[in-house]
PDB file of N, CA and C in Angstrom:
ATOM      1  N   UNK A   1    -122.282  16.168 -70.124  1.00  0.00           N
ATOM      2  CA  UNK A   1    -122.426  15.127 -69.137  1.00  0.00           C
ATOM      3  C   UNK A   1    -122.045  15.706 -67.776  1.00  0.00           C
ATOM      4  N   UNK A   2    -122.553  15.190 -66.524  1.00  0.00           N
ATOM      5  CA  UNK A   2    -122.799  16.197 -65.432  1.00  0.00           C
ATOM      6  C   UNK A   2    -121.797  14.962 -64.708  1.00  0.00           C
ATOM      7  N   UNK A   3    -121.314  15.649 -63.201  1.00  0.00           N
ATOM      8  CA  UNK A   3    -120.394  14.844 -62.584  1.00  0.00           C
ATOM      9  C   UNK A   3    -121.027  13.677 -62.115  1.00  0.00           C
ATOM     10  N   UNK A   4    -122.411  13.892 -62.110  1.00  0.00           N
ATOM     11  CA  UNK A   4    -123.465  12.888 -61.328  1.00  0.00           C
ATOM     12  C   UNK A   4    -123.401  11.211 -62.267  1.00  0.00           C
ATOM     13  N   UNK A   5    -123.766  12.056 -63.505  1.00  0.00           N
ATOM     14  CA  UNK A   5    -123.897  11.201 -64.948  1.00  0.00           C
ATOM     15  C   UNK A   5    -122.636  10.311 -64.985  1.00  0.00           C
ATOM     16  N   UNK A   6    -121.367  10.862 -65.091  1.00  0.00           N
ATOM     17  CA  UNK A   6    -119.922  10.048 -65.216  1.00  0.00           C
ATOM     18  C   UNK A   6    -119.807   9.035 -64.333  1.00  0.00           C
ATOM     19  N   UNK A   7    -120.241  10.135 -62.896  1.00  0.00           N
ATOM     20  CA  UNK A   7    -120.043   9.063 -61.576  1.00  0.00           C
ATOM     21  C   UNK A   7    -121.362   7.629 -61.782  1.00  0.00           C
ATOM     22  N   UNK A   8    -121.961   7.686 -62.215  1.00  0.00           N
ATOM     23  CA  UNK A   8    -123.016   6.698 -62.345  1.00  0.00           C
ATOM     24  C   UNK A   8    -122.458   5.726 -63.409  1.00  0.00           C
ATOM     25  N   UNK A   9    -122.449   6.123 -64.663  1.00  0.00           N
ATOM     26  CA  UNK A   9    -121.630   5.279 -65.543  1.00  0.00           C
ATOM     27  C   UNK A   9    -120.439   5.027 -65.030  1.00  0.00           C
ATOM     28  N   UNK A  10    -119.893   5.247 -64.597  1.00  0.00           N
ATOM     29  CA  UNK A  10    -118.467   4.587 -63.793  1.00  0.00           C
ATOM     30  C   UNK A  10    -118.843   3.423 -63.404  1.00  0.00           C
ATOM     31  N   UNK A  11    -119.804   3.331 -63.061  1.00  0.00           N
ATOM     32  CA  UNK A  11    -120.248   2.405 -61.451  1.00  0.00           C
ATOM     33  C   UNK A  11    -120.540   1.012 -62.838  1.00  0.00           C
ATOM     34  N   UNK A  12    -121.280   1.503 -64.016  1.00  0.00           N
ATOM     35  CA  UNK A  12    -121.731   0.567 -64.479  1.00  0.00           C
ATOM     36  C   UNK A  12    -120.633  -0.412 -65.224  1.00  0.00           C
ATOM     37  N   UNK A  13    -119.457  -0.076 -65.744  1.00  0.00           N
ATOM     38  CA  UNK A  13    -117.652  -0.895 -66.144  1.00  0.00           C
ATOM     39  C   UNK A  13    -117.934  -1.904 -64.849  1.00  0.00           C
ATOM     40  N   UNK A  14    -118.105  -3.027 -64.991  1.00  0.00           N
ATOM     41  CA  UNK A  14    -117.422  -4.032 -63.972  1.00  0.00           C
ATOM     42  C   UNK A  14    -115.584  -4.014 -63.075  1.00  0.00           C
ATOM     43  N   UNK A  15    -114.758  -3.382 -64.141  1.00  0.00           N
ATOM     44  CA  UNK A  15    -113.533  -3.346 -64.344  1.00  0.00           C
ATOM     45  C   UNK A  15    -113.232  -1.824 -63.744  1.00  0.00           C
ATOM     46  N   UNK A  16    -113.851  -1.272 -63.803  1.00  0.00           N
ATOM     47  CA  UNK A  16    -113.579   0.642 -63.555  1.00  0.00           C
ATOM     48  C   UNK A  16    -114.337   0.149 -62.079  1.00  0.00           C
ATOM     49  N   UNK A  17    -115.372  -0.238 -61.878  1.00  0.00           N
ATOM     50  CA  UNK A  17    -116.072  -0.274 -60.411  1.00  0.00           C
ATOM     51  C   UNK A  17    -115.129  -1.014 -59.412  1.00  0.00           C
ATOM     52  N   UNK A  18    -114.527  -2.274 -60.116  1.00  0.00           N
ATOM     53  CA  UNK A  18    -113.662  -3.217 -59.161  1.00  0.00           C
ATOM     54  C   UNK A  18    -112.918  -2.007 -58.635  1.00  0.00           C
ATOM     55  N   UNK A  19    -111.624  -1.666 -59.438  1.00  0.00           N
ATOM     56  CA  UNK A  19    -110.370  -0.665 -59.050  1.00  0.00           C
ATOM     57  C   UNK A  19    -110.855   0.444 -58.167  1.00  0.00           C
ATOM     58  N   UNK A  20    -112.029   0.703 -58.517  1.00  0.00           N
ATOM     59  CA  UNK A  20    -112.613   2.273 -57.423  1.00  0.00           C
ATOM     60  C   UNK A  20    -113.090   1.493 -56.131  1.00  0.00           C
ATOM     61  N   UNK A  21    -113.428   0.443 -56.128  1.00  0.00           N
ATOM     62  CA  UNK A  21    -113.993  -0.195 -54.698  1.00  0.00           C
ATOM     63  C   UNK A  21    -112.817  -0.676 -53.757  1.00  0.00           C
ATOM     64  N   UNK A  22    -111.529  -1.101 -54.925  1.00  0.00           N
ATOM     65  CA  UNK A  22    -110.571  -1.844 -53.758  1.00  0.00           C
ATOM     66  C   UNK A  22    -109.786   0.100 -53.363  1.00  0.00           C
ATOM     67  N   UNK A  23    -109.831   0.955 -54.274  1.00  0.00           N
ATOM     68  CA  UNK A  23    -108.613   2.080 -53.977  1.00  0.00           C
ATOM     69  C   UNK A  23    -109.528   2.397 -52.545  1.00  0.00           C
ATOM     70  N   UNK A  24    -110.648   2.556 -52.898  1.00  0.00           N
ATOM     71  CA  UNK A  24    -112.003   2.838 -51.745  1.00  0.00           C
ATOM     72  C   UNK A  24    -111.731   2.391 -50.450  1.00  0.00           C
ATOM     73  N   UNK A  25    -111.449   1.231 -50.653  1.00  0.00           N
ATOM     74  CA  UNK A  25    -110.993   0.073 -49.049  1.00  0.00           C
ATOM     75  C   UNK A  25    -109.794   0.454 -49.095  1.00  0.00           C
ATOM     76  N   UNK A  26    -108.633   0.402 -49.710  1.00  0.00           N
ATOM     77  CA  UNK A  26    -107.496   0.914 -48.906  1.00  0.00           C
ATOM     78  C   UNK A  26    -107.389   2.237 -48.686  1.00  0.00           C
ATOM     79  N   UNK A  27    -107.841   2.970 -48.912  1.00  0.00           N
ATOM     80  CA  UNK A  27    -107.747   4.087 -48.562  1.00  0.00           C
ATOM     81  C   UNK A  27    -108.139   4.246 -46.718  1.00  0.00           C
ATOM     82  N   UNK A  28    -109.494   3.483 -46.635  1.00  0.00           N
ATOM     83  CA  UNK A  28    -110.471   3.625 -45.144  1.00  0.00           C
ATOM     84  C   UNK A  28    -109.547   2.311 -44.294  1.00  0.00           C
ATOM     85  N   UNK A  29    -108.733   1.833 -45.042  1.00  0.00           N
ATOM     86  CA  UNK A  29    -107.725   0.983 -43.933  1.00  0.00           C
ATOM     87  C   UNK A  29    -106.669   1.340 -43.827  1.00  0.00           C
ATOM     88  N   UNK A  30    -105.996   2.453 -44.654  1.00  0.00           N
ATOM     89  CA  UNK A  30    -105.149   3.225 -44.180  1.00  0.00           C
ATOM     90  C   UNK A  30    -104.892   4.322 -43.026  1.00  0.00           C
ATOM     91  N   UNK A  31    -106.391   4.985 -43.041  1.00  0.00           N
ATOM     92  CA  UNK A  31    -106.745   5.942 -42.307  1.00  0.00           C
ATOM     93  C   UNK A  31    -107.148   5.056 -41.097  1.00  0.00           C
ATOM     94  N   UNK A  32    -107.615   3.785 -40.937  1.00  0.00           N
ATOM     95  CA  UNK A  32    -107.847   3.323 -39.545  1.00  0.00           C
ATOM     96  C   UNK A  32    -106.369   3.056 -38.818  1.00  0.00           C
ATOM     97  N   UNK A  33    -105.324   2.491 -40.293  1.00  0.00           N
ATOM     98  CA  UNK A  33    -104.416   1.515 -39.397  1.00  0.00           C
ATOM     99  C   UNK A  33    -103.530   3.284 -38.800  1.00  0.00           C
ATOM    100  N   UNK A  34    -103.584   4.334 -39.548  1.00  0.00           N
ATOM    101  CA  UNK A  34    -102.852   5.444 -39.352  1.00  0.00           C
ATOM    102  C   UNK A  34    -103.072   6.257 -37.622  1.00  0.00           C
ATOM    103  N   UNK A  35    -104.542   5.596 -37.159  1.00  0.00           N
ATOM    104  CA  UNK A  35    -104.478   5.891 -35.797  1.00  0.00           C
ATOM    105  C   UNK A  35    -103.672   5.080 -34.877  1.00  0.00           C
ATOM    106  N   UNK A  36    -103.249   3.625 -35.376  1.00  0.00           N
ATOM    107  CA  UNK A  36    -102.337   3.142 -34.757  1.00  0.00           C
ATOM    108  C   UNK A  36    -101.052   3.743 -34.140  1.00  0.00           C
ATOM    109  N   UNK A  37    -100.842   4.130 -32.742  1.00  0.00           N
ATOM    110  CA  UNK A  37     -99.714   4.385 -32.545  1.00  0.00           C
ATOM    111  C   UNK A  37     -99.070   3.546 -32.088  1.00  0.00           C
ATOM    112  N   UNK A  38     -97.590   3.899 -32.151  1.00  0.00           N
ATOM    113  CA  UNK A  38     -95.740   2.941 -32.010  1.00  0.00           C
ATOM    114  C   UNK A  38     -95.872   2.578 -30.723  1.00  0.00           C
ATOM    115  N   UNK A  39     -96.308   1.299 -30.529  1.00  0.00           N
ATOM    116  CA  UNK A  39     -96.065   0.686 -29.202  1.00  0.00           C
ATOM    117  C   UNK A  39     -94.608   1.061 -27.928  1.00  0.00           C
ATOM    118  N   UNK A  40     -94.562   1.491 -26.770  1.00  0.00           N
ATOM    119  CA  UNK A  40     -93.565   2.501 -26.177  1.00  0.00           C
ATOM    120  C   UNK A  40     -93.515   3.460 -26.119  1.00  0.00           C
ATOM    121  N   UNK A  41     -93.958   4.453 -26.950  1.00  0.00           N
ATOM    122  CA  UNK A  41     -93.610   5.955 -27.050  1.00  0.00           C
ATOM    123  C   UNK A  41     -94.568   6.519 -25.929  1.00  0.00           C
ATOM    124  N   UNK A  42     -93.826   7.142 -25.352  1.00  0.00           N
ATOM    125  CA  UNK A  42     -94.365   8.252 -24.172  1.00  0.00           C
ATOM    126  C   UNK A  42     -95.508   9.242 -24.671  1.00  0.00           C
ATOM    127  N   UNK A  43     -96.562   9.187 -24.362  1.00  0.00           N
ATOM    128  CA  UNK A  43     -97.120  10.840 -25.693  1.00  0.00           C
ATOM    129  C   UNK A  43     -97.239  12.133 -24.810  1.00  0.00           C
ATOM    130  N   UNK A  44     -96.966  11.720 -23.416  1.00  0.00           N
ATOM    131  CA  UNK A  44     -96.897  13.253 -23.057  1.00  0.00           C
ATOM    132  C   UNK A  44     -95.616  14.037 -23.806  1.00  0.00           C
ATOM    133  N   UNK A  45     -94.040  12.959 -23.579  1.00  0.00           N
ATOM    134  CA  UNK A  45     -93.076  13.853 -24.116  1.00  0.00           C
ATOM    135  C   UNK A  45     -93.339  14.272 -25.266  1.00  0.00           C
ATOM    136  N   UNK A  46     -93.680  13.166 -26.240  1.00  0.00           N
ATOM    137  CA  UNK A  46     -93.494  13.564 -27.289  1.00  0.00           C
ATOM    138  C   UNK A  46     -94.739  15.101 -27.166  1.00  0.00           C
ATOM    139  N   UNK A  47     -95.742  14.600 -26.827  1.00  0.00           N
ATOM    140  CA  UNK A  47     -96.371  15.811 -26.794  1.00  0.00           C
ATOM    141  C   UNK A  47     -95.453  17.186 -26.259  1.00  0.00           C
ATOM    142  N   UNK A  48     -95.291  17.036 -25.500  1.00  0.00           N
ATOM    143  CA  UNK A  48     -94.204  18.468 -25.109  1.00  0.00           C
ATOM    144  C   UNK A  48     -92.883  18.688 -25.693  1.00  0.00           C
ATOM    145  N   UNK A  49     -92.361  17.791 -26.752  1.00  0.00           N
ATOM    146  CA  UNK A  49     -91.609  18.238 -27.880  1.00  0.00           C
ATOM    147  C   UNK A  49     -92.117  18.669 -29.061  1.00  0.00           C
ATOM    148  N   UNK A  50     -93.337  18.392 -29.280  1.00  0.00           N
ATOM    149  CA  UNK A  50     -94.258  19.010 -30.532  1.00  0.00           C
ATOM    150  C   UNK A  50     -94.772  20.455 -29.922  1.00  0.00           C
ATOM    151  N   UNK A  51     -94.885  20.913 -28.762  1.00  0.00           N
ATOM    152  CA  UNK A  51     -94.924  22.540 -29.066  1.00  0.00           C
ATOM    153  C   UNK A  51     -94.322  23.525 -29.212  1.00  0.00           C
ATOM    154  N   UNK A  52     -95.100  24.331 -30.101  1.00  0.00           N
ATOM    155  CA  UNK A  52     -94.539  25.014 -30.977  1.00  0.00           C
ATOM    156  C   UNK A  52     -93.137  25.866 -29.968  1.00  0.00           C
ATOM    157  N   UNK A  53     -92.799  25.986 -28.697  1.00  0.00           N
ATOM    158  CA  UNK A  53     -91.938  26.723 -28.305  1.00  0.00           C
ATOM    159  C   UNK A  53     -90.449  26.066 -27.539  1.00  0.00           C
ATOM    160  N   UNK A  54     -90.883  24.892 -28.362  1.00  0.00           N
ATOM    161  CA  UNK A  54     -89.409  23.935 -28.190  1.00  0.00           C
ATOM    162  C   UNK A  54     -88.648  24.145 -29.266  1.00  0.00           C
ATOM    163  N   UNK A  55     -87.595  23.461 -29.122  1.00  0.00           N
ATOM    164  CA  UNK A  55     -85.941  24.144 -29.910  1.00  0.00           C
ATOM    165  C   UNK A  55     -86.933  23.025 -31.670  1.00  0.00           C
ATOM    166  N   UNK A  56     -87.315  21.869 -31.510  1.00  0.00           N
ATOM    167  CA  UNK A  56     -87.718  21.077 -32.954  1.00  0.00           C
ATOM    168  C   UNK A  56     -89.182  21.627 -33.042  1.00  0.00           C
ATOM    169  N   UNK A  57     -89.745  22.188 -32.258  1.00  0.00           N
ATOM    170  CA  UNK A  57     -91.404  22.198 -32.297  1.00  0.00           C
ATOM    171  C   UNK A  57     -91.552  22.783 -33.514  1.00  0.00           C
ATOM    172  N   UNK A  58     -91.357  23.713 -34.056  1.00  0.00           N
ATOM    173  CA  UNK A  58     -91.616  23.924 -35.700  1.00  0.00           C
ATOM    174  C   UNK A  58     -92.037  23.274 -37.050  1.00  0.00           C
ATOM    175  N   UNK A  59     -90.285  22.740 -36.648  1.00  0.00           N
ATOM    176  CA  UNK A  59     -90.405  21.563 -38.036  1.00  0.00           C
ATOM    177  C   UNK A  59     -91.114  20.898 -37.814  1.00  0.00           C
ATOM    178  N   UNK A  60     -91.287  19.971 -36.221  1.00  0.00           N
ATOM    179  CA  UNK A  60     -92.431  19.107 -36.512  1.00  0.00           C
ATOM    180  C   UNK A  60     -93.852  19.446 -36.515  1.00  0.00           C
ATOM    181  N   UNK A  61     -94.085  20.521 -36.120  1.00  0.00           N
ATOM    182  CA  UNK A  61     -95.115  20.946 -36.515  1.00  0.00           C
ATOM    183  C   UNK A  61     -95.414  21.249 -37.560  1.00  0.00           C
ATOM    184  N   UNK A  62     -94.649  21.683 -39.049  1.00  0.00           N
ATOM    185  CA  UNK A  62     -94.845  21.329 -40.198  1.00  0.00           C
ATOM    186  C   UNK A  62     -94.439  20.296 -40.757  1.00  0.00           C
ATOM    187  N   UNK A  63     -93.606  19.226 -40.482  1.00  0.00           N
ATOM    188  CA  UNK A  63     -94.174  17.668 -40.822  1.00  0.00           C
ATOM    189  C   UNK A  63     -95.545  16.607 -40.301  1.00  0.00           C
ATOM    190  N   UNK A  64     -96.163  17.599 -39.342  1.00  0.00           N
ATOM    191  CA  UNK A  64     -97.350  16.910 -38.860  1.00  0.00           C
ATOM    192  C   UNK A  64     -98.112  17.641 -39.711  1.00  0.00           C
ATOM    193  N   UNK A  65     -98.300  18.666 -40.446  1.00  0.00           N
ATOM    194  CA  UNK A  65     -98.988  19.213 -41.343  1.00  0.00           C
ATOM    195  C   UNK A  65     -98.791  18.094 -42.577  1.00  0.00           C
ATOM    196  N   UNK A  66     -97.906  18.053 -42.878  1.00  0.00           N
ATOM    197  CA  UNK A  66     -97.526  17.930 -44.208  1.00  0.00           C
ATOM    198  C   UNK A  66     -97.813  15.709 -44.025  1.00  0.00           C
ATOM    199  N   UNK A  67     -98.055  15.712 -43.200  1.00  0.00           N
ATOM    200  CA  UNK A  67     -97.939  13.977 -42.765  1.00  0.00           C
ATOM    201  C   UNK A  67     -99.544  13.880 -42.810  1.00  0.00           C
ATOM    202  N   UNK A  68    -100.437  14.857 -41.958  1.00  0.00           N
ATOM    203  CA  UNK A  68    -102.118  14.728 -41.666  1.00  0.00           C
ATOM    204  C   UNK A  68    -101.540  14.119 -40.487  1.00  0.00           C
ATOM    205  N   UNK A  69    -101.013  14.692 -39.557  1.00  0.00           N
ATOM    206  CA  UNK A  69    -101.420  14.851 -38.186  1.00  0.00           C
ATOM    207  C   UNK A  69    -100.587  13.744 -37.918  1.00  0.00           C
ATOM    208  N   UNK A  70    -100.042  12.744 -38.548  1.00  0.00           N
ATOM    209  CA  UNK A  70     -99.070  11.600 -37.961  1.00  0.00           C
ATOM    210  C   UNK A  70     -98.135  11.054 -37.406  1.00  0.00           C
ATOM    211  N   UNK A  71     -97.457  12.679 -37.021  1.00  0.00           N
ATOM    212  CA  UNK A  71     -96.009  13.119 -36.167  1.00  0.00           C
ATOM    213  C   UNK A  71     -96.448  13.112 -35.041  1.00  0.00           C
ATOM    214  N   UNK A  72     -98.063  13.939 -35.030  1.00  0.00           N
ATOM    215  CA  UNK A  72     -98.547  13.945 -33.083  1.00  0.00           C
ATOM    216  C   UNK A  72     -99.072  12.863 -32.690  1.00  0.00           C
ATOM    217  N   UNK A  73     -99.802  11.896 -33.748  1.00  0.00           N
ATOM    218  CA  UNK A  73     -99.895  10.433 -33.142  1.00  0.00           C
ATOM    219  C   UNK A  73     -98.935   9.458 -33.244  1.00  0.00           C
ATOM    220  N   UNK A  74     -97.801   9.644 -33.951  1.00  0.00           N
ATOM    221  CA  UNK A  74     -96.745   8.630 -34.157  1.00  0.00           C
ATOM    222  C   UNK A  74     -97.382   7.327 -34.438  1.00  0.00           C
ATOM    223  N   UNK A  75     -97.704   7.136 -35.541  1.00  0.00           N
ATOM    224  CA  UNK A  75     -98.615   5.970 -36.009  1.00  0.00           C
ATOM    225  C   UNK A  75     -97.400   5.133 -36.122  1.00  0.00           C
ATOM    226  N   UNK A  76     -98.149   3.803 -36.771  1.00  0.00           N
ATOM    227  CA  UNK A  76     -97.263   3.096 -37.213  1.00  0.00           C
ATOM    228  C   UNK A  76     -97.069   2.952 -38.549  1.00  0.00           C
ATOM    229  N   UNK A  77     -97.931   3.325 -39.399  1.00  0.00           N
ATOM    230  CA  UNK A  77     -97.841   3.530 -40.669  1.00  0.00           C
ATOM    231  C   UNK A  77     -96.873   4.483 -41.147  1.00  0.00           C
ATOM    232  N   UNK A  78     -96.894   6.012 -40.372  1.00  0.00           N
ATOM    233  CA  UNK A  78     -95.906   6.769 -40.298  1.00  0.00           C
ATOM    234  C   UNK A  78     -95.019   6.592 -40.373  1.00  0.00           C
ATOM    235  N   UNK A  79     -94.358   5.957 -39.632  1.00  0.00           N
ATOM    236  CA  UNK A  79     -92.841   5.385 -39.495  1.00  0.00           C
ATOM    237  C   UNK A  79     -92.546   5.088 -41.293  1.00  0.00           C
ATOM    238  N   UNK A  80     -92.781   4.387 -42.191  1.00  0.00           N
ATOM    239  CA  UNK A  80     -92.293   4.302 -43.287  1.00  0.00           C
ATOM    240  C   UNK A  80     -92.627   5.024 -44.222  1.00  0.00           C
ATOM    241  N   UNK A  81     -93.288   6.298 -43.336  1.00  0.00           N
ATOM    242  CA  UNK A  81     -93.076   7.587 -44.696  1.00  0.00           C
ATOM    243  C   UNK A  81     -92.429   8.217 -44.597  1.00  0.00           C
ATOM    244  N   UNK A  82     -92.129   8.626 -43.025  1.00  0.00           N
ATOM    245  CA  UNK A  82     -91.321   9.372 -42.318  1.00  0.00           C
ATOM    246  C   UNK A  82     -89.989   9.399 -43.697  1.00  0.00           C
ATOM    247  N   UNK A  83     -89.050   8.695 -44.175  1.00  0.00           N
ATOM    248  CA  UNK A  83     -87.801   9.007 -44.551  1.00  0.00           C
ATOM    249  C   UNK A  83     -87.901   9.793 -46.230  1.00  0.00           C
ATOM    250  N   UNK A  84     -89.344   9.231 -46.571  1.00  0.00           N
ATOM    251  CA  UNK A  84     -89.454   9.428 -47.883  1.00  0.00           C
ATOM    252  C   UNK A  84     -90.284  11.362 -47.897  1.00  0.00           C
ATOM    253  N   UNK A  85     -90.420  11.760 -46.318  1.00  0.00           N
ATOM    254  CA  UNK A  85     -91.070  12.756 -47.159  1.00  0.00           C
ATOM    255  C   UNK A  85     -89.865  13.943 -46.348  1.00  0.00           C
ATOM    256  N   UNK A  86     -88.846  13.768 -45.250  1.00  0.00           N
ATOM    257  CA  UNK A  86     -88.063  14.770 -44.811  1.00  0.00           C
ATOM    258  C   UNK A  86     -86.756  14.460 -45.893  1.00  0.00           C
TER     259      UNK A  86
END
């Protein structure tokens, strides 16, 4: 059975299609609400504390790796991963 074949019969479960359509939507409303940035924040500073030749620019430059870019936009979604992933 080919990936094409599975992915097609997938579609046909009423019950397997529901769960893949809602993970589907939150996923593309995560990634919209994740451009949201923290109402207040300055982004030049922060921008000029995220390069790489400031005393933190490192680390956060590998927590913006490790986040998908969400340290240099300071989303708002961010904020409540922030504790769970440093």
């Amino acid at each position: 059975m080919s990936f094409f074949a599975g992915l097609r019969e997938t579609f046909t479960l009423p019950d397997l299609r529901r769960r893949m359509l809602i993970t589907l939507l939150l996923l593309v409303i995560y990634r919209f609400a994740a451009n949201v940035p923290v109402p207040g924040v300055d982004r030049e500073i922060l921008r000029q504390v995220l390069q790489p030749d400031s005393a933190i620019g490192g680390f956060a430059q590998v927590l913006d790796l490790l986040s998908g870019g969400a340290v240099s936009n300071f989303s708002v979604l961010a904020m409540g991963v922030y504790p769970y992933i440093t």
